[in-house]
N, C-alpha and C. Protein backbone atom coordinates (compact mmCIF):
# COMPACT_ATOMS: atom_id res chain seq x y z
N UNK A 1 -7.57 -17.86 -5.19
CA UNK A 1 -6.27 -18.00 -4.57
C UNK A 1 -5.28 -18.42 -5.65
N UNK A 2 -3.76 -17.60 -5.73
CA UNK A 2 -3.17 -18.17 -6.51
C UNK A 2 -1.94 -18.09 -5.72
N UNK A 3 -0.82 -19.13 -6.09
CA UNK A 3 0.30 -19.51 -5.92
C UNK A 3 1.00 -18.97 -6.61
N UNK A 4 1.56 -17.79 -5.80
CA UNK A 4 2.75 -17.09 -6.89
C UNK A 4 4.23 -17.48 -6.55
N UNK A 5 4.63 -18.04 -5.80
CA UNK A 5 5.95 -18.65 -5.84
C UNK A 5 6.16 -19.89 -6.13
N UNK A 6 4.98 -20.71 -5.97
CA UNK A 6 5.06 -21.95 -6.49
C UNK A 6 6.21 -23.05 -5.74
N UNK A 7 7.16 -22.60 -4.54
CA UNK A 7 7.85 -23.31 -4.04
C UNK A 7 7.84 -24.27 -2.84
N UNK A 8 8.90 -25.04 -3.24
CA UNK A 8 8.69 -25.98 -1.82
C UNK A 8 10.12 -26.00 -1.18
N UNK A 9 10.17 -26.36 -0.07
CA UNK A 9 11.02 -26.20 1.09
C UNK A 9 11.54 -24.60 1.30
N UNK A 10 11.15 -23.73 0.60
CA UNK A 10 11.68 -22.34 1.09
C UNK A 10 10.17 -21.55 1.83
N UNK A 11 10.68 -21.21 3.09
CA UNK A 11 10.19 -20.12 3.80
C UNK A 11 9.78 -18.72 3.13
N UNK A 12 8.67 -18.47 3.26
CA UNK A 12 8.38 -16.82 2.26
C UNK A 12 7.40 -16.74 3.82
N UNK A 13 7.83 -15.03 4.05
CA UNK A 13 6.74 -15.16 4.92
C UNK A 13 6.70 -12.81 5.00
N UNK A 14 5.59 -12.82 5.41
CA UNK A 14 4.65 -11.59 5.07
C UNK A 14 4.84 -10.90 3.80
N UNK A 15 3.85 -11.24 3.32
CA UNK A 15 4.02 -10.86 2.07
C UNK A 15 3.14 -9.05 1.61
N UNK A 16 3.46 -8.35 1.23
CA UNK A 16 3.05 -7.25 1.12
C UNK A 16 2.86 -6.51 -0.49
N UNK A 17 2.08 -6.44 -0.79
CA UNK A 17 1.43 -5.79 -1.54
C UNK A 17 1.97 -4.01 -1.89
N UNK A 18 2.37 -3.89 -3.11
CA UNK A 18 2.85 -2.77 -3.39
C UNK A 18 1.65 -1.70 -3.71
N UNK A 19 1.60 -0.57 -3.28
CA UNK A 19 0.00 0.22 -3.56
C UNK A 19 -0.05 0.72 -4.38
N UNK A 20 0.57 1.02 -5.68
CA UNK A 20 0.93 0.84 -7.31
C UNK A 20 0.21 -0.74 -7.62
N UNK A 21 -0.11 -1.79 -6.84
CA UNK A 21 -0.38 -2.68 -7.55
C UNK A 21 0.73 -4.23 -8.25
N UNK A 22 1.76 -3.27 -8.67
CA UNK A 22 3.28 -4.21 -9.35
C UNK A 22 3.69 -4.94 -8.40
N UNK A 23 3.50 -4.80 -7.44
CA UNK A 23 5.16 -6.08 -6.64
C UNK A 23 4.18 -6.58 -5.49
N UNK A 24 4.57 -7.64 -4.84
CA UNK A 24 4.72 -8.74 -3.78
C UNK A 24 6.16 -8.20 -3.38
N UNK A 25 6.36 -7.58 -1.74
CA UNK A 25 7.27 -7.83 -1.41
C UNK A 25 7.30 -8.97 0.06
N UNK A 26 8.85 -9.39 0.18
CA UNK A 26 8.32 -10.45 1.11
C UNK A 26 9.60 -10.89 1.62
N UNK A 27 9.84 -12.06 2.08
CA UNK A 27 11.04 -12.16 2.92
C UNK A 27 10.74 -13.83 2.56
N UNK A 28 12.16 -14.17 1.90
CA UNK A 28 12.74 -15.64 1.74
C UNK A 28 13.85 -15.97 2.46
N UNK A 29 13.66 -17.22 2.69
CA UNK A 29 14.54 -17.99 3.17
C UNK A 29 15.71 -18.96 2.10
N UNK A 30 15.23 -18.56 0.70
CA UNK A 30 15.56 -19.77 -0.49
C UNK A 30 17.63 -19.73 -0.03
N UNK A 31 17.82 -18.52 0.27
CA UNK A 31 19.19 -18.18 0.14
C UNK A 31 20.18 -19.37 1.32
N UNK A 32 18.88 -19.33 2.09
CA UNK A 32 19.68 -20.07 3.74
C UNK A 32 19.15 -18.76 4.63
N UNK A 33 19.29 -17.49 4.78
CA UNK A 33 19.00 -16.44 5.48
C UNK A 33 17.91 -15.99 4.96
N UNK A 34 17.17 -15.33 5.56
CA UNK A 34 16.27 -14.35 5.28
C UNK A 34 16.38 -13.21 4.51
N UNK A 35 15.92 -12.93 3.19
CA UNK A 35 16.22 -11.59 2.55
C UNK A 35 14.63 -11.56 2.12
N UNK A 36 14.78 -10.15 1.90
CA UNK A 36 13.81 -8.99 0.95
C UNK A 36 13.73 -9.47 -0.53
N UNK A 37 12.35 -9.88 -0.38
CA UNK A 37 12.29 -10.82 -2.17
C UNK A 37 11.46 -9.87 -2.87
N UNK A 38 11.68 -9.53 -3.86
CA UNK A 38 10.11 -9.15 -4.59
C UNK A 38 9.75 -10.04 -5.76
N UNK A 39 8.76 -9.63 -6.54
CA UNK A 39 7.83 -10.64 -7.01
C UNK A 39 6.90 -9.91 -8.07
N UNK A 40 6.73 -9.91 -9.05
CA UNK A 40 5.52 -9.07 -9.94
C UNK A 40 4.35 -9.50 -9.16
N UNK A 41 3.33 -8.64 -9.25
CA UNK A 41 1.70 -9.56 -8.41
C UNK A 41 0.84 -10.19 -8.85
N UNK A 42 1.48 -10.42 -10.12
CA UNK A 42 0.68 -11.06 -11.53
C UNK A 42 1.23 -12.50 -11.31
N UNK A 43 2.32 -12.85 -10.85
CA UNK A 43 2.97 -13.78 -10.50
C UNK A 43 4.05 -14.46 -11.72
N UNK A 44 3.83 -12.93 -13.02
CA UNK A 44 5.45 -13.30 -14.06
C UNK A 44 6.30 -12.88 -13.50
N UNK A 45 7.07 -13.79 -14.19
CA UNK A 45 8.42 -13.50 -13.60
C UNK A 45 9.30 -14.04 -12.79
N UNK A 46 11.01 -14.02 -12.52
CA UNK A 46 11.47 -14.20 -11.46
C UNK A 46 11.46 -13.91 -10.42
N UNK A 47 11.08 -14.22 -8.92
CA UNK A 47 11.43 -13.18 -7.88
C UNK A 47 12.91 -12.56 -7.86
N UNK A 48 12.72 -10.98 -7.42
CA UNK A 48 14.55 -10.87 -7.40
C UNK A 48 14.93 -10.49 -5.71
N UNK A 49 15.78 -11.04 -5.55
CA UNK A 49 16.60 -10.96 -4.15
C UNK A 49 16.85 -9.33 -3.89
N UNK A 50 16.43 -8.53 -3.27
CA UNK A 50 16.88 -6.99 -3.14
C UNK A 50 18.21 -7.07 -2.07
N UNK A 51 18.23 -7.99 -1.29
CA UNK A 51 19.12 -7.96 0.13
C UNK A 51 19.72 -9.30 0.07
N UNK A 52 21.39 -8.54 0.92
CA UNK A 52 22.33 -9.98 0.73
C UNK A 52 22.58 -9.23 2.86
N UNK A 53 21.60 -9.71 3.24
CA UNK A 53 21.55 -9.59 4.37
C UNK A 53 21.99 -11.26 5.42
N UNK A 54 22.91 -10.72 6.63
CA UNK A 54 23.23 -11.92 7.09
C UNK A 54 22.62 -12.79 7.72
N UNK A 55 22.80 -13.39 8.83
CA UNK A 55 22.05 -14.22 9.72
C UNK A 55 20.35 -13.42 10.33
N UNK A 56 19.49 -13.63 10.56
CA UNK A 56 18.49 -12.83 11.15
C UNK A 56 17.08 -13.10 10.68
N UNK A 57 15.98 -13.07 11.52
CA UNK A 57 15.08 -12.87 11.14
C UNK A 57 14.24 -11.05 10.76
N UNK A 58 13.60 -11.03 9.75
CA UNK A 58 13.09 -9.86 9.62
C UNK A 58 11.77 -10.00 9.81
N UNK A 59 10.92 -8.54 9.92
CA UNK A 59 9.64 -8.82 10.24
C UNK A 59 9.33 -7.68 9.38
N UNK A 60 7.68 -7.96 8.57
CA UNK A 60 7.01 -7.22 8.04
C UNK A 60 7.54 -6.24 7.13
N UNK A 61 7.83 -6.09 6.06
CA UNK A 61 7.95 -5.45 5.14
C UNK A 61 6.47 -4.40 4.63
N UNK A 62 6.99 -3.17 4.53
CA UNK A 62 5.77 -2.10 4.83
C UNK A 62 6.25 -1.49 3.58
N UNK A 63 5.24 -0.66 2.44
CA UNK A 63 5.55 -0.47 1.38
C UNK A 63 5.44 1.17 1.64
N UNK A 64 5.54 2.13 1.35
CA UNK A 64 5.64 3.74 1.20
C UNK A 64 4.43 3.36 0.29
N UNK A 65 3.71 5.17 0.36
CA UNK A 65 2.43 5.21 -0.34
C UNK A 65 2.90 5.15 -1.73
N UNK A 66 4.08 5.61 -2.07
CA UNK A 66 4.36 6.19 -3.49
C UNK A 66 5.04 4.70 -4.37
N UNK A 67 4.86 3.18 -3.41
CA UNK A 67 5.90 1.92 -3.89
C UNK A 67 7.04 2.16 -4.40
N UNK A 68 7.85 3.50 -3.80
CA UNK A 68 9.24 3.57 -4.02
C UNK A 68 10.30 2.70 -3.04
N UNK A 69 9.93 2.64 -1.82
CA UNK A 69 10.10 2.36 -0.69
C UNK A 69 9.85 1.67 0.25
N UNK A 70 10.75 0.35 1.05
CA UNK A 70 9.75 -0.34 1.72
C UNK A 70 10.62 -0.47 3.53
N UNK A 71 10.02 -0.24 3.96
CA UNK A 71 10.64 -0.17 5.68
C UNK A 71 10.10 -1.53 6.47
N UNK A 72 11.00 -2.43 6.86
CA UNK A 72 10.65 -3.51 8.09
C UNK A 72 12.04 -3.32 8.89
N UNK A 73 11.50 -4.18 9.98
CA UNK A 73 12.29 -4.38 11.05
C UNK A 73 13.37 -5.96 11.24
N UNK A 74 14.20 -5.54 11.62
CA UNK A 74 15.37 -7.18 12.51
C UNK A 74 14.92 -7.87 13.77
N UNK A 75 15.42 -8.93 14.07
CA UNK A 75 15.26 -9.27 15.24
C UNK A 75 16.49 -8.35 16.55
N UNK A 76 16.89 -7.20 15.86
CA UNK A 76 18.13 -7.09 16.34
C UNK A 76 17.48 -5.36 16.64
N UNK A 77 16.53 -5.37 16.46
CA UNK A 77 14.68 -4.31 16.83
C UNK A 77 15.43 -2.98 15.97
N UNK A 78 16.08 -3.26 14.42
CA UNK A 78 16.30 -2.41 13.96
C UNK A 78 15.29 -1.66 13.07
N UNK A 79 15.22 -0.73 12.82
CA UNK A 79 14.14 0.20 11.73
C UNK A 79 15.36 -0.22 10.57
N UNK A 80 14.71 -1.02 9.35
CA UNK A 80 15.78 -0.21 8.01
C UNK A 80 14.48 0.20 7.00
N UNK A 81 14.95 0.92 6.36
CA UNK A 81 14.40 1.48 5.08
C UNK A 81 15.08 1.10 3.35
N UNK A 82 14.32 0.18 2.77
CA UNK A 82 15.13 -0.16 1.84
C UNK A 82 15.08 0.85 0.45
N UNK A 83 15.06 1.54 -0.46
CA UNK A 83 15.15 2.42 -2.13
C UNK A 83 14.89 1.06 -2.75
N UNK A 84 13.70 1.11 -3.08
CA UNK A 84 13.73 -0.25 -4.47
C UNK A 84 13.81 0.45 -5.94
N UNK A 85 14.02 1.48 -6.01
CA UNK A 85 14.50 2.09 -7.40
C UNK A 85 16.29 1.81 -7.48
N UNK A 86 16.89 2.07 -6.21
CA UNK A 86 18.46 2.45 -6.36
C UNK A 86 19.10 1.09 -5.94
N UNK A 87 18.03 0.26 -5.27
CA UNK A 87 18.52 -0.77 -4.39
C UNK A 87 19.91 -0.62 -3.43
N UNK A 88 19.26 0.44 -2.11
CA UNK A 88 19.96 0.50 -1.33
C UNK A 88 19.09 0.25 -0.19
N UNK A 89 19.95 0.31 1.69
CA UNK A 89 19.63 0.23 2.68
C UNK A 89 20.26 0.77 3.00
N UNK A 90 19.38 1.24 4.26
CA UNK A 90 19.63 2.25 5.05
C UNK A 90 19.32 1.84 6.87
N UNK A 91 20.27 1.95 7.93
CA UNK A 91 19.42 1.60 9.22
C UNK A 91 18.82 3.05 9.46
N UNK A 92 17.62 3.16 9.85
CA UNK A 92 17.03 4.30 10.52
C UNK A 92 16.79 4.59 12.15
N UNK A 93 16.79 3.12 12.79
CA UNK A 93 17.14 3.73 14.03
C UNK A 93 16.92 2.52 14.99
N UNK A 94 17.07 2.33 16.29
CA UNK A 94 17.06 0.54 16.91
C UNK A 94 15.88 1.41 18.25
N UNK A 95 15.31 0.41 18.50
CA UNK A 95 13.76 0.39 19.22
C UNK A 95 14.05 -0.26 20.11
N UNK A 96 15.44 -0.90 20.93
CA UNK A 96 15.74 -1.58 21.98
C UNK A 96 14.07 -1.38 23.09
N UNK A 97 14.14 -2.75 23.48
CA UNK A 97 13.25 -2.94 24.60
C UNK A 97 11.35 -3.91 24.06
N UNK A 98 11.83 -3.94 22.85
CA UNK A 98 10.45 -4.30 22.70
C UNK A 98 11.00 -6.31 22.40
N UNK A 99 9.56 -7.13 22.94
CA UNK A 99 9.62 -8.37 23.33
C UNK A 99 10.18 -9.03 21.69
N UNK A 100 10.35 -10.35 21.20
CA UNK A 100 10.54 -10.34 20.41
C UNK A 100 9.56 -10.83 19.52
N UNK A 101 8.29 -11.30 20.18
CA UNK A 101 7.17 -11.72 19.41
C UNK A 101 6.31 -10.59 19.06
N UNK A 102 6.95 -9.36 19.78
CA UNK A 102 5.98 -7.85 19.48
C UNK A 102 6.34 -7.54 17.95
N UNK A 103 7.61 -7.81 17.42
CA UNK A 103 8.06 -7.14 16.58
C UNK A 103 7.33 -7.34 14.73
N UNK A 104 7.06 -8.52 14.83
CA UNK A 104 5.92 -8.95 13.75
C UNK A 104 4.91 -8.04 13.43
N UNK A 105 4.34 -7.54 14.85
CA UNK A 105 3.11 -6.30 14.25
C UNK A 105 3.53 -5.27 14.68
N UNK A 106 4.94 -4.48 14.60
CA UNK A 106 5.23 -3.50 15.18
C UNK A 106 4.59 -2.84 13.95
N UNK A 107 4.24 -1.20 14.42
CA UNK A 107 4.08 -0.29 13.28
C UNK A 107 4.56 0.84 13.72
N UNK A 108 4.86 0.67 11.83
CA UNK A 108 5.27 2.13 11.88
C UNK A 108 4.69 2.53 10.25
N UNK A 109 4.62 3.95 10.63
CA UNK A 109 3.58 4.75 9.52
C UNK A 109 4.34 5.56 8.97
N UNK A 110 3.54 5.25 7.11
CA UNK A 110 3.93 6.55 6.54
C UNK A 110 3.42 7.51 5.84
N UNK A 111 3.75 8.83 6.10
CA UNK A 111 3.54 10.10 5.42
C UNK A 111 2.46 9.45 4.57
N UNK A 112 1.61 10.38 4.23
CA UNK A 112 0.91 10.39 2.21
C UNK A 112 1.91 10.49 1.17
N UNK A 113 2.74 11.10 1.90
CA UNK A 113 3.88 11.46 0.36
C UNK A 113 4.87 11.23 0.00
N UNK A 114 5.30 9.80 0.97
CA UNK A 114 6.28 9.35 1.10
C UNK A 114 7.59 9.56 1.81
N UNK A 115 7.29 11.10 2.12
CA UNK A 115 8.64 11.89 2.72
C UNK A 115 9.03 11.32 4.15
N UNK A 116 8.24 10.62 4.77
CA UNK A 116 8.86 10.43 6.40
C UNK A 116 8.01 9.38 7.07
N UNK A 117 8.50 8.46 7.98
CA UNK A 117 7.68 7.55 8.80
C UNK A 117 7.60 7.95 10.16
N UNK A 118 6.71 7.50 10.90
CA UNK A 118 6.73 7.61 12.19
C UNK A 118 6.64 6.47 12.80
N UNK A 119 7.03 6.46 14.27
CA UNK A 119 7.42 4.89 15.12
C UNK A 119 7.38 5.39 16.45
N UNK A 120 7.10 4.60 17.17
CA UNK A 120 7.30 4.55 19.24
C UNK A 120 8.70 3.73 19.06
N UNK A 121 9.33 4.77 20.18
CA UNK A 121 10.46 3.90 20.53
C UNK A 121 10.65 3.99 22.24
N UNK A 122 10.65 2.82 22.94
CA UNK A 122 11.00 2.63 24.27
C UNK A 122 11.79 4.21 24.95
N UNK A 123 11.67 4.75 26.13
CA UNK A 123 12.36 5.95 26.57
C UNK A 123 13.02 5.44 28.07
N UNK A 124 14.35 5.94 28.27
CA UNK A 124 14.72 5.85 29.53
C UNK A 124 13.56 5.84 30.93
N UNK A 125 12.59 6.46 30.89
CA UNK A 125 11.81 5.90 31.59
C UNK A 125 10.68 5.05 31.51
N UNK A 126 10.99 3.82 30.12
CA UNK A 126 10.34 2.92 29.76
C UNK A 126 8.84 3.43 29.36
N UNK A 127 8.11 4.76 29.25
CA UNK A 127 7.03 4.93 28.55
C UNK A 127 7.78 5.22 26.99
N UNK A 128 6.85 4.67 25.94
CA UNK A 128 7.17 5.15 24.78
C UNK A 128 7.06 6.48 24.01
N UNK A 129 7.83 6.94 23.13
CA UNK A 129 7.80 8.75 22.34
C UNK A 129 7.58 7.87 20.98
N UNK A 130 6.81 9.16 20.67
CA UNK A 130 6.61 8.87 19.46
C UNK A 130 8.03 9.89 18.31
N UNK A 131 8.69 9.20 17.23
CA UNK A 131 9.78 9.77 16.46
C UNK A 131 8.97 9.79 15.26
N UNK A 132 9.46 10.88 14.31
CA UNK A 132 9.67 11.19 13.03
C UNK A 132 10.77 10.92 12.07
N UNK A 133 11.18 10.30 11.07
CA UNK A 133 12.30 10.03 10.53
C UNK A 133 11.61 10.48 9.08
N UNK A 134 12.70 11.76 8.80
CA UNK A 134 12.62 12.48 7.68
C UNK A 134 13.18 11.73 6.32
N UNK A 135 13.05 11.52 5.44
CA UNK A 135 13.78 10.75 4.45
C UNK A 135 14.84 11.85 3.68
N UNK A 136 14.16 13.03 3.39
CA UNK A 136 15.34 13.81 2.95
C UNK A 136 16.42 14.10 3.37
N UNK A 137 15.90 14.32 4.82
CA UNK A 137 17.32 14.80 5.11
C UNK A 137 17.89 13.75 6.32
N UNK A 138 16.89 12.55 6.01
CA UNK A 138 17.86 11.38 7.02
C UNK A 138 17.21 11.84 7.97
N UNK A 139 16.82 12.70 8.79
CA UNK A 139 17.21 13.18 10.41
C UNK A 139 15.71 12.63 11.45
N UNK A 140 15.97 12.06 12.35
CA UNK A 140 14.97 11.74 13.11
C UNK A 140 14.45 12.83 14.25
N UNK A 141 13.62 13.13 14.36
CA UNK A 141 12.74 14.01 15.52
C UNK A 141 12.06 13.25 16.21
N UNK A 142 12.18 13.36 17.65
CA UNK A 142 11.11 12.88 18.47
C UNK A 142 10.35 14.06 18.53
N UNK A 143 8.91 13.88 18.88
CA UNK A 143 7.46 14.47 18.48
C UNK A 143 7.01 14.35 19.44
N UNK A 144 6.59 13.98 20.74
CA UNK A 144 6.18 13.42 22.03
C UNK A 144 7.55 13.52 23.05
N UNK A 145 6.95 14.09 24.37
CA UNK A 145 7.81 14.01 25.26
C UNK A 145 8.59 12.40 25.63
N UNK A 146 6.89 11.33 25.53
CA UNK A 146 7.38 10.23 26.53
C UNK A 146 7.19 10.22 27.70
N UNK A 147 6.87 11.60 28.96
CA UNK A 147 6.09 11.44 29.58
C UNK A 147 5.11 10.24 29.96
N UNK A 148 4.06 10.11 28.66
CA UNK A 148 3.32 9.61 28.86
C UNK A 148 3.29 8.26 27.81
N UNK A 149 3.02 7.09 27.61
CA UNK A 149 3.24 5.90 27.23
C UNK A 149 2.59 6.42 25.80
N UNK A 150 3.23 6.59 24.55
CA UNK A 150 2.60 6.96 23.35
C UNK A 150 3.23 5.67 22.21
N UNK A 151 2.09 5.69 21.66
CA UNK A 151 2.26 4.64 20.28
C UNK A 151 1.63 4.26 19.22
N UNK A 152 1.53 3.39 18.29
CA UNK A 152 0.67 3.57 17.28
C UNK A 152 0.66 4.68 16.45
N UNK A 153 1.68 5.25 16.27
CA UNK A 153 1.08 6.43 15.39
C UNK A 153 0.64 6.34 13.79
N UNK A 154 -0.12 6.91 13.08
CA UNK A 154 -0.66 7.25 11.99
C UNK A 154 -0.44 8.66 11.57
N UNK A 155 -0.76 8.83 10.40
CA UNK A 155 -0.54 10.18 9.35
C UNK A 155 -2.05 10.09 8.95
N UNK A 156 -2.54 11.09 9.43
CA UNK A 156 -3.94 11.13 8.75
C UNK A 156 -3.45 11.35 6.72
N UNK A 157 -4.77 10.89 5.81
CA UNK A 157 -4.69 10.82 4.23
C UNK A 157 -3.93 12.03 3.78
N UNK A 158 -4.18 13.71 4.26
CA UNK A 158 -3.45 14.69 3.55
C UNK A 158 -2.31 14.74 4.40
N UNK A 159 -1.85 14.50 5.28
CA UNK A 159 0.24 14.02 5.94
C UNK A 159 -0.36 15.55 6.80
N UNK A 160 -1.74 15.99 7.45
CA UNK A 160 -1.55 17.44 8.35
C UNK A 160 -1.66 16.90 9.69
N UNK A 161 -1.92 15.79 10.00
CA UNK A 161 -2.21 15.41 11.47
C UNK A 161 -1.46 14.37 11.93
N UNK A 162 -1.12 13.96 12.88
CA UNK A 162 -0.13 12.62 13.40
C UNK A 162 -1.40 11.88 14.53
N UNK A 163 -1.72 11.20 14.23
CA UNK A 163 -2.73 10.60 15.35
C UNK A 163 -1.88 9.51 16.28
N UNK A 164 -1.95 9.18 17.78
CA UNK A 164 -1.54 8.07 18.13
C UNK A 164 -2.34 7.87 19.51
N UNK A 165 -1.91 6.57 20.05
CA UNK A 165 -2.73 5.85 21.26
C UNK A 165 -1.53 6.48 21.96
N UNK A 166 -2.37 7.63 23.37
CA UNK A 166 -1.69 7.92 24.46
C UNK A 166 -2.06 7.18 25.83
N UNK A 167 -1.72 6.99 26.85
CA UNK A 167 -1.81 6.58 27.96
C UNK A 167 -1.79 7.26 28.60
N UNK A 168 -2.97 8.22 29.49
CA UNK A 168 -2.97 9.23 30.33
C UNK A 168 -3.69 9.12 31.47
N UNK A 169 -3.46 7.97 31.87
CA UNK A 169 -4.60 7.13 33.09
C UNK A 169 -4.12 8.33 34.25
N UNK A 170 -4.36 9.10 34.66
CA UNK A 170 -3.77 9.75 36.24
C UNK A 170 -4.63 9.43 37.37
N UNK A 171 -3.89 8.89 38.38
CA UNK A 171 -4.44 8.58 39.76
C UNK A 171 -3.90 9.10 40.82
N UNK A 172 -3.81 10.37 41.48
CA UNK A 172 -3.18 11.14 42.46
C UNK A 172 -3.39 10.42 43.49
């Protein structure tokens, strides 16, 4: 076990592992608010602040296969997607309806190749669809009617299959 921030009275909390190996990303409180910290995983170095984000809690910071990229959620049930090469943000889309202690293990998956994530988002008739959010071209697709309560989705290893937990209980 090692102590890579070494601090006291600041909040760090889910810390995530870059799949390159290089970074700890994670979420501090040192500022007063919650931001997007990273961290070498060797533990040189300064952490650097990526986000001058306002009041809010965030949840889970999720790294892209390629550690270009890292996607978590707000308490405000937003999707963002952060560029840790360009250091930008982006919102990708709001998930209204989910509790607020759900949002810690919400998932959402990505591609093998970095190109796109997938997510359940709540539907006017409260079963969940499963969406696609393209990175090139920005644009989100829902993939699932919603019909039926869908979630969890995954990208099988080569990005050809979308797997997810459906709910198809029928009782006539």
């Amino acid at each position: 076990i090692r102590n890579l921030s070494r601090t006291s009275g600041v909040a760090e909390r889910y810390p995530s592992w870059s799949p390159d190996g290089k970074w700890i990303a994670y979420f501090s409180d040192r500022s007063g608010e919650y931001q997007l910290t990273l961290r070498n995983a060797d533990g040189t170095g300064a952490e650097k602040t990526l986000t001058k984000l306002g009041k809010g809690f965030r949840f889970k910071p999720q790294w892209s296969p390629d550690s270009k990229w890292i996607v978590f959620l707000n308490k405000s049930q937003e999707i963002n997607l952060f560029n840790v090469e360009k250091k930008t943000l982006e919102k990708v889309d709001k998930i209204d309806g989910r509790l607020f202690w759900d949002l810690h293990s919400y998932p959402v998956a990505w591609s093998g190749d970095s190109s796109a994530i997938a997510y359940s988002k709540p539907m006017e008739n409260r079963n969940d669809a499963i969406f696609i959010y393209q990175l090139k071209t920005k644009k989100i697709h829902r993939v699932t009617s919603g019909f039926y309560s869908e979630r969890n989705p995954v990208f099988d290893p080569k990005g050809d299959y979308l797997y997810f937990i459906s709910d198809r209980a029928l009782r006539p």
